[in-house]
Protein backbone atom coordinates (compact mmCIF):
# COMPACT_ATOMS: atom_id res chain seq x y z
CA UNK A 1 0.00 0.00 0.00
CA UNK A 2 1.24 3.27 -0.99
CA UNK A 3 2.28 6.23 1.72
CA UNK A 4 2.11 9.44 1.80
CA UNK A 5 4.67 12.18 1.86
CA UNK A 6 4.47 15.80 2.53
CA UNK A 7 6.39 18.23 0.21
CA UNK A 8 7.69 20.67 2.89
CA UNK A 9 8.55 22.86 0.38
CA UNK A 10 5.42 23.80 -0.40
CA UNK A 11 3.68 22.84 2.41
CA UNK A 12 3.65 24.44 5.94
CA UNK A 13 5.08 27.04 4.80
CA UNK A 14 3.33 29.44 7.53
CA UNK A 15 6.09 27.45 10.08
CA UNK A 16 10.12 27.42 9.94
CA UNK A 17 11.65 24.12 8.70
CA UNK A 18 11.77 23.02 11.67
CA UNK A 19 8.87 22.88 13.12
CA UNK A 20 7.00 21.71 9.56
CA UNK A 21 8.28 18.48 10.51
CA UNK A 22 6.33 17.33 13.52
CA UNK A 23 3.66 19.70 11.51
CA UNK A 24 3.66 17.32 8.43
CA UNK A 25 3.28 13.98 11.32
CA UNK A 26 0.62 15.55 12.97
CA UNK A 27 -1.43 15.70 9.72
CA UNK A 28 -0.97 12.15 9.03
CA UNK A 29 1.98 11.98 6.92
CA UNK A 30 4.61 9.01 7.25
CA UNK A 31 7.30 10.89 4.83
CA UNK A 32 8.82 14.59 3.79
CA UNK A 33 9.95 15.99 0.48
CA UNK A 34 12.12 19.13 0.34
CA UNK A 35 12.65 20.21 -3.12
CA UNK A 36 15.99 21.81 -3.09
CA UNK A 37 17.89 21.36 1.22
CA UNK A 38 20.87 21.97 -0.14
CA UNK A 39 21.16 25.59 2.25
CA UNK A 40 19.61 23.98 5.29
CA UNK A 41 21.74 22.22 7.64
CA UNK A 42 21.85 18.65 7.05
CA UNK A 43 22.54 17.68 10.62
CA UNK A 44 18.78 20.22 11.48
CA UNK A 45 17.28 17.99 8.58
CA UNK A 46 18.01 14.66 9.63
CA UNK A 47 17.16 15.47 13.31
CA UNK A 48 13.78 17.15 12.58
CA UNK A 49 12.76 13.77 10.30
CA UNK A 50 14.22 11.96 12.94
CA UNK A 51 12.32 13.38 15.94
CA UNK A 52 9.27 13.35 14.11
CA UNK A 53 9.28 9.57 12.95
CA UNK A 54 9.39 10.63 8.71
CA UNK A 55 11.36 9.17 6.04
CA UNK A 56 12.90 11.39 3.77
CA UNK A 57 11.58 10.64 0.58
CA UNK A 58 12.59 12.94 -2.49
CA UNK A 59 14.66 15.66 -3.47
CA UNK A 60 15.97 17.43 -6.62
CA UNK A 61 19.67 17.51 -8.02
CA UNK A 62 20.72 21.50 -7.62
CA UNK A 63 20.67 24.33 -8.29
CA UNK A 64 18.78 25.82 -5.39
CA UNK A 65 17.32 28.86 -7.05
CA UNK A 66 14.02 27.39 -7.45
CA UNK A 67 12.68 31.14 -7.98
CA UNK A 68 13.17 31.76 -11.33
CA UNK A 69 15.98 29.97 -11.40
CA UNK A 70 17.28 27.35 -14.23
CA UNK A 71 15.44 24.01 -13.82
CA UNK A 72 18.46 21.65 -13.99
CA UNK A 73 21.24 20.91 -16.34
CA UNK A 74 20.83 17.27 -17.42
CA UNK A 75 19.81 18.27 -21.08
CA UNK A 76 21.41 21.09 -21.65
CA UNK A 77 24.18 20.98 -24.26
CA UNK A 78 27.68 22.38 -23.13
CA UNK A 79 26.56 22.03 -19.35
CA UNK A 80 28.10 18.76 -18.74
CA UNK A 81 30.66 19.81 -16.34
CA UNK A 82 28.18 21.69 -14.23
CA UNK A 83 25.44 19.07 -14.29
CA UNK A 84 28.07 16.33 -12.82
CA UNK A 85 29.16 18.97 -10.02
CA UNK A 86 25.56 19.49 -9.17
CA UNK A 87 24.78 15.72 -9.22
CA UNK A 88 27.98 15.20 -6.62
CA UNK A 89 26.33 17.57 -4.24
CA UNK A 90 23.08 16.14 -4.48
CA UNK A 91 24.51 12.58 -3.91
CA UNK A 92 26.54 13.68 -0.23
CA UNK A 93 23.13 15.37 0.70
CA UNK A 94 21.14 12.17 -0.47
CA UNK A 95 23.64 9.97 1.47
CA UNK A 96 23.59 11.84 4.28
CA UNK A 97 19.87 11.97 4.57
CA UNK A 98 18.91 8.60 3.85
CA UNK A 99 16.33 10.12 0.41
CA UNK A 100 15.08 7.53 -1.13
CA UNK A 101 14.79 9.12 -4.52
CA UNK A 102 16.59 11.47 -6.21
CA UNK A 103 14.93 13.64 -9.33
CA UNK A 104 17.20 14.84 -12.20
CA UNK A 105 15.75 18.11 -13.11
CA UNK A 106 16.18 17.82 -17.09
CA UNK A 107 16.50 21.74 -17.55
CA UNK A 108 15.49 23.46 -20.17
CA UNK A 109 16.83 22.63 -23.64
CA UNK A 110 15.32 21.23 -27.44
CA UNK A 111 16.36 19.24 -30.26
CA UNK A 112 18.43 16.38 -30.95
CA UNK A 113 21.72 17.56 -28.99
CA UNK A 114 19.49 18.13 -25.78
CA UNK A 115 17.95 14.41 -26.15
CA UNK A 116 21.79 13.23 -26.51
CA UNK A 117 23.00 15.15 -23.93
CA UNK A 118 20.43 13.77 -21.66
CA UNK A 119 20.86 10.58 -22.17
CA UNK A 120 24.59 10.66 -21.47
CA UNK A 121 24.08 12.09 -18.61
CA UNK A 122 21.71 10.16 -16.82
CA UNK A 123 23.61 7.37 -18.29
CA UNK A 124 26.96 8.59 -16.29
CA UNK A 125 24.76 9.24 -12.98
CA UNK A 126 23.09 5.99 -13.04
CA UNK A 127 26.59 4.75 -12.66
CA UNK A 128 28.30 7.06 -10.78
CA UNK A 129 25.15 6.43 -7.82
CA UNK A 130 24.32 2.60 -7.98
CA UNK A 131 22.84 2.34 -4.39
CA UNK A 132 20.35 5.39 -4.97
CA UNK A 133 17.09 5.32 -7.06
CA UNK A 134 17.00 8.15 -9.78
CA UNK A 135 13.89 9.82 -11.20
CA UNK A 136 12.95 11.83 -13.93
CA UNK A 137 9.56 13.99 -14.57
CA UNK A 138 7.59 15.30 -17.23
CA UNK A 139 7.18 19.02 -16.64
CA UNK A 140 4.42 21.02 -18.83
CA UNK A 141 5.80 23.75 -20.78
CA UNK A 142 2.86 26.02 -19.76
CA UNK A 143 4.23 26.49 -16.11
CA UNK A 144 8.33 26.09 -16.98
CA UNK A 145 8.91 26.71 -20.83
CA UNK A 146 11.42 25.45 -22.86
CA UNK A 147 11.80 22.64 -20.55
CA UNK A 148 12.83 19.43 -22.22
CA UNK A 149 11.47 16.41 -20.47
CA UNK A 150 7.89 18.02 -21.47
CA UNK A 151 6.21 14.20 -22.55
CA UNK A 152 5.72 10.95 -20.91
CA UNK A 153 6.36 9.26 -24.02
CA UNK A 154 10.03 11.42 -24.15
CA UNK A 155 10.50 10.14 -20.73
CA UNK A 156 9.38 6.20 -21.44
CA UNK A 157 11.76 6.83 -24.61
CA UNK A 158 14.52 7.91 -22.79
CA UNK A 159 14.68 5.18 -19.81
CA UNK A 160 14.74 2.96 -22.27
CA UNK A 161 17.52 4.05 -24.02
CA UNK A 162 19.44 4.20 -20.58
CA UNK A 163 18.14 1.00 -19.54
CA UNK A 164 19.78 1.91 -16.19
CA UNK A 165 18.40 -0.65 -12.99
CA UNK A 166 18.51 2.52 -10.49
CA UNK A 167 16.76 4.80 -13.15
CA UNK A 168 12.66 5.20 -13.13
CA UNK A 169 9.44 7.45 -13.64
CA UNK A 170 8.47 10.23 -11.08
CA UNK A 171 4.84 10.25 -12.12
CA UNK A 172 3.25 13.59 -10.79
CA UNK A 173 -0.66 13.79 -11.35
CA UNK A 174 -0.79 17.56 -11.84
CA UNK A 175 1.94 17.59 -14.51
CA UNK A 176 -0.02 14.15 -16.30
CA UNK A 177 -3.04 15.70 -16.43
CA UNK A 178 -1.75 19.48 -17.71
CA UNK A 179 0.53 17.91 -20.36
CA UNK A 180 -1.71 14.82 -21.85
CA UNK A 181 -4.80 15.07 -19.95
CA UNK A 182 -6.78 11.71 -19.19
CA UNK A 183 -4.77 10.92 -15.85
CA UNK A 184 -6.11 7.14 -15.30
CA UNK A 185 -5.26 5.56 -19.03
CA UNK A 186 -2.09 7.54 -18.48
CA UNK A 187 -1.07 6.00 -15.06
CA UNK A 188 -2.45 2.94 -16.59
CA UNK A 189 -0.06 2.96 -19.32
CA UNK A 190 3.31 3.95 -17.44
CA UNK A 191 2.59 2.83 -13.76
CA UNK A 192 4.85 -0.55 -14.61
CA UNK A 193 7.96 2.86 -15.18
CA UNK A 194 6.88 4.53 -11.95
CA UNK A 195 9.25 4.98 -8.96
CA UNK A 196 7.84 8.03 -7.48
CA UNK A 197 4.10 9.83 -7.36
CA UNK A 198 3.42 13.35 -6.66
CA UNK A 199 -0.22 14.79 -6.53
CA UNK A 200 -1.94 18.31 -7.14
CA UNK A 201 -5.67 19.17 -8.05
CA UNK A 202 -5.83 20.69 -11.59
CA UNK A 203 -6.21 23.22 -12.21
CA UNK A 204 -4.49 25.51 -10.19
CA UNK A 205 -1.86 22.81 -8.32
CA UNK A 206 -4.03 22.98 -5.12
CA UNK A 207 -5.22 20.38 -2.64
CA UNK A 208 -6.07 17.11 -4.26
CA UNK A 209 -9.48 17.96 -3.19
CA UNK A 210 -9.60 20.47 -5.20
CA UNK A 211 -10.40 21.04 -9.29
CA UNK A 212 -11.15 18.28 -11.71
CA UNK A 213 -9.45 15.56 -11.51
CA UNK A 214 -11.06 12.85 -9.13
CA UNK A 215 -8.58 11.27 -6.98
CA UNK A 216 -10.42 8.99 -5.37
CA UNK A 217 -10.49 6.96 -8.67
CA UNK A 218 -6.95 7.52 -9.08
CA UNK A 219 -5.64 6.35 -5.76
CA UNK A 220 -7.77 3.45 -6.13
CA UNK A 221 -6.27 2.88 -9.76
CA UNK A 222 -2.71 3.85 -7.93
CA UNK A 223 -3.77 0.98 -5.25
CA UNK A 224 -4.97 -1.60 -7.77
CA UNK A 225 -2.03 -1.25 -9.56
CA UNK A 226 0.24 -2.86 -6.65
CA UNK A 227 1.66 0.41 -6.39
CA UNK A 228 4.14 0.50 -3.52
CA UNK A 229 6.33 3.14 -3.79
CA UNK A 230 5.51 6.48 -1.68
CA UNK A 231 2.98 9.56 -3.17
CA UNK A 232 4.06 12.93 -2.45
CA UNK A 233 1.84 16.05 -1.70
CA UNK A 234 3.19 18.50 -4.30
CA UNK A 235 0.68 21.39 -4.01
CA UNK A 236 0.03 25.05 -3.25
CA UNK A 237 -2.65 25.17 -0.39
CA UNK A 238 -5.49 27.11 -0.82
CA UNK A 239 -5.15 28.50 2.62
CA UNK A 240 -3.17 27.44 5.36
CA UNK A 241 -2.10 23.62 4.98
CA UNK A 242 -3.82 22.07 8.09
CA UNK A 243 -7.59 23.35 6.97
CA UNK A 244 -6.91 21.31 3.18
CA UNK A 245 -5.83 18.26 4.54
CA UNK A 246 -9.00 16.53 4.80
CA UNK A 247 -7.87 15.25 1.71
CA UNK A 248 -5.26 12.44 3.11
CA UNK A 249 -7.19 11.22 5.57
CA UNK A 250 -9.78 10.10 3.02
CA UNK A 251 -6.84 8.37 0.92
């Protein structure tokens, strides 16, 4: 049965770090993503999942500027160098941490150099991290243009073409249903690639209470599917996080 994680980056936000841990348990989460810890004290992080009894699920390869910053490096011609720095750093964190997964952030590129350079590279971090499990996600060009890993068919392509053990499919709902639409023959189709699952109502990347898509039929299509990885709360609450979690206890 699948567990849930709460993106800390994005939710709780109205407390410190610190204190979004026990915060995130108290709602009825098991697990914690953090986007990009990479300024945070790793000692603070360990000891606040620690303390509160979470396992620290996800986070993204660097760099840390997630405000308007570049999404990653992984596809981006002539940023090979920089990409395998970046990957180093997000490896010691990783290790250090205990994550489960870590997601290489594509970045944004196009054409047939980017698809190369991509593949090389996750090719050479698949490697260079045996003992962690690697992700990559579809991102919709509507919220982050330009960015290259913008299908799920790019994305089945491409793990094929790695064919790496320690390389999978971070399936986010939100992203699915902005890109393709028709969420459940989607998950359907690349559950058996999945490593990772995120969740957002769409429109608007709110509670999965919220907007169209009906969770309840995906989480049982999520459950049905012997799913057992982890499902991360990726989402921008409406209001405060503890008045939209409802939501989880449901799931």
């Amino acid at each position: 049965m699948a567990r849930f994680a709460a993106n800390l980056t994005y939710l709780f936000t109205e407390l410190p770090m610190q204190q979004r841990f026990a915060a995130a348990r108290r709602a009825g989460f098991d697990g914690i993503e953090i986007l990009f810890p990479y300024d945070l004290p790793s000692d603070d992080l360990v000891q606040g999942a620690e303390s509160a009894g979470l396992e620290f699920v996800l986070l993204n390869t660097p760099p840390p500027n997630w405000s308007g910053g570049p999404r990653g490096f992984a596809a981006t011609p002539g940023n090979e160098a920089r990409f395998r720095s970046d990957f180093d750093r997000a490896v010691q964190l990783a290790t250090a941490l205990k994550v489960r997964h870590v997601h290489v952030m594509a970045g944004r590129a196009q054409g047939s150099a980017a698809r190369r350079t991509l593949v090389e590279n996750l090719t050479w971090a698949a490697n260079r991290a045996p003992h962690l499990s690697l992700t990559i996600e579809p991102i919709n060009t509507s919220d982050h243009p330009g960015y290259y890993l913008n299908s799920f068919d790019l994305a089945a392509e491409i793990l094929t073409e790695v064919g790496a053990p320690n390389l999978g499919l971070q399936f986010d709902a939100y992203q699915a249903q902005m890109i393709h639409g028709r969420l459940l023959s989607l998950w359907e189709r690349f559950a058996p690639l999945t490593r990772h699952v995120q969740v957002a109502g769409w429109p608007g990347r709110h509670e999965p209470s919220a907007g169209e898509i009906d969770f309840s039929r995906f989480f049982r299509a999520v459950e049905a599917s012997n799913y057992d990885g982890w499902i991360g709360a990726e989402y921008t609450p409406l209001a405060s996080t503890e008045m939209g979690v409802d939501w989880l206890r449901s799931a």
